[in-house]
Protein backbone atom coordinates (compact mmCIF):
# COMPACT_ATOMS: atom_id res chain seq x y z
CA UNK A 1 1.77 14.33 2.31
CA UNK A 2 0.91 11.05 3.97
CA UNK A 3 2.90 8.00 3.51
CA UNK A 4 1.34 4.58 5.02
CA UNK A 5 2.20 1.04 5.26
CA UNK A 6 -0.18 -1.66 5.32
CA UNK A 7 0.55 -5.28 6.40
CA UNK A 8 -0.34 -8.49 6.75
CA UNK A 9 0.63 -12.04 7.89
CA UNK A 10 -0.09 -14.60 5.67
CA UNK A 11 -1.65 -18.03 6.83
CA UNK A 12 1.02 -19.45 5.01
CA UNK A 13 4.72 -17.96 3.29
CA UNK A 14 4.25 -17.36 -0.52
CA UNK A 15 6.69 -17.24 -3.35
CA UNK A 16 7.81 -14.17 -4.67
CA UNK A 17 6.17 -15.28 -8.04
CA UNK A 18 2.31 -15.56 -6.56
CA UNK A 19 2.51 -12.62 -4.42
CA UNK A 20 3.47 -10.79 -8.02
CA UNK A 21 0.18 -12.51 -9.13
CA UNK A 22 -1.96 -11.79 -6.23
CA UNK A 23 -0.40 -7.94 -6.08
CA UNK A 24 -1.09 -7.62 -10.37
CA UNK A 25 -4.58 -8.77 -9.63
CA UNK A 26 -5.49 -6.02 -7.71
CA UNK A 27 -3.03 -2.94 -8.89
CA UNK A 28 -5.46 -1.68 -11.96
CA UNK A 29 -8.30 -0.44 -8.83
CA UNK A 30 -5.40 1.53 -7.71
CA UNK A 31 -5.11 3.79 -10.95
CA UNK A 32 -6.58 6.44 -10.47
CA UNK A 33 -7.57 6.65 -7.21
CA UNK A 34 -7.89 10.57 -5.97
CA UNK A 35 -4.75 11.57 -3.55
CA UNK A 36 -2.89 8.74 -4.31
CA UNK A 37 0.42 9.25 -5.78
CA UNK A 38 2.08 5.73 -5.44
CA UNK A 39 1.91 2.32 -4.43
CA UNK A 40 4.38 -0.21 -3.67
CA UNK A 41 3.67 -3.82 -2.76
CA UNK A 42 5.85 -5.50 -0.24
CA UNK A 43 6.23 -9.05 0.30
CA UNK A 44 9.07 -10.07 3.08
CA UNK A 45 12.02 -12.02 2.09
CA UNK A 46 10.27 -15.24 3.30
CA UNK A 47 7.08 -14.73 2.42
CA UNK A 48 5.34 -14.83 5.29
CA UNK A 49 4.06 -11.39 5.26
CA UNK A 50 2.81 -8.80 2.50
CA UNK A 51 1.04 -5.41 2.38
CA UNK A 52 1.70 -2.03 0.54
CA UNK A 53 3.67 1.17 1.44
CA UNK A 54 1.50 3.96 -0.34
CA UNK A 55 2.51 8.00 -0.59
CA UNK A 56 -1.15 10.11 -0.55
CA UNK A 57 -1.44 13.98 -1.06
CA UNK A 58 -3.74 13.86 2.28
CA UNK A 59 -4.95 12.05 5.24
CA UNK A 60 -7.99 12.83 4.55
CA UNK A 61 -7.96 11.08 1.04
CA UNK A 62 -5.95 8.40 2.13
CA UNK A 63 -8.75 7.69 5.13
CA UNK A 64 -10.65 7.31 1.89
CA UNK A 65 -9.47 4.39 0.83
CA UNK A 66 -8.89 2.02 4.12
CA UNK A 67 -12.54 1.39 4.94
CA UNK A 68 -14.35 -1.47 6.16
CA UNK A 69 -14.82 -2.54 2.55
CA UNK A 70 -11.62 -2.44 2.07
CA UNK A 71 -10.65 -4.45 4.80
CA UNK A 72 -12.74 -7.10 4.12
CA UNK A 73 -11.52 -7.32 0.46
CA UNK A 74 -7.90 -7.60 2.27
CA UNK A 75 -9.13 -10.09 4.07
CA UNK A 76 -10.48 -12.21 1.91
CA UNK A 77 -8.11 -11.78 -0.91
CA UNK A 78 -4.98 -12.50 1.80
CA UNK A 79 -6.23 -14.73 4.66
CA UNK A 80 -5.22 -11.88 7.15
CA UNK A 81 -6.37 -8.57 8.50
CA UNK A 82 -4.37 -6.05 7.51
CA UNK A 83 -2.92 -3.21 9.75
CA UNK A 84 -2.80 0.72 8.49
CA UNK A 85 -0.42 3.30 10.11
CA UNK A 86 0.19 6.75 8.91
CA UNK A 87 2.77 8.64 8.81
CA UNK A 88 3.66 12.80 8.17
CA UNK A 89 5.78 12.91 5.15
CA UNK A 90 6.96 16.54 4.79
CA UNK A 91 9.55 15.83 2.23
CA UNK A 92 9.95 13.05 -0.39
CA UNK A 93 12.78 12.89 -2.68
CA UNK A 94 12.21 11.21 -5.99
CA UNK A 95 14.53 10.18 -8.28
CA UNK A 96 12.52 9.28 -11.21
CA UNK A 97 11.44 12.75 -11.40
CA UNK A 98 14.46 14.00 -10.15
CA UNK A 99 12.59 16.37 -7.87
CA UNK A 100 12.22 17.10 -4.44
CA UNK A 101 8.59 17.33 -2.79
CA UNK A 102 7.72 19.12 0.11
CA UNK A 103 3.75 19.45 1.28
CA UNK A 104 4.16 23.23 1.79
């Protein structure tokens, strides 16, 4: 499994309440989306910067999704270019499920 974190800086801090806004106007084209397995949007604690931490089956799948496209959607949605960086996640332990993962 893959997790990665995407982030921006904002051209200027936003309230918890409109990053909730911005972040619920663009959740639904994450439904669905093949290899993804979750999605959590981060704002920080002054608002200043945003982005998603997201948990794929594959790097290959999750490559999928940060195109140019993509970007530019980030972009224009935001104000900011967002970063990507990847990460190996061999073992995730979920408590909703009450399961333990592991990609082997």
């Amino acid at each position: 499994m893959i997790t990665v974190i995407t982030s921006f800086q904002l051209p200027k801090p936003i309230t918890r309440e409109e990053a909730r806004s911005l972040f619920l106007s663009t959740a639904p084209k994450y439904r669905g989306v093949t290899g993804l397995l979750r999605k959590c949007y981060i704002l920080s604690e002054d608002g200043s910067a945003g982005g998603g931490i997201y948990l794929w089956n594959s790097r290959a799948e999750a490559e999928a999704m940060y195109t140019e496209n993509w970007r530019t959607l980030a972009r224009e949605k935001y104000g900011a270019d967002p970063s990507v960086t990847y990460f190996e996640s061999p073992v995730v332990v979920d408590n909703v499920t009450h399961e333990i993962l592991s990609d082997e």
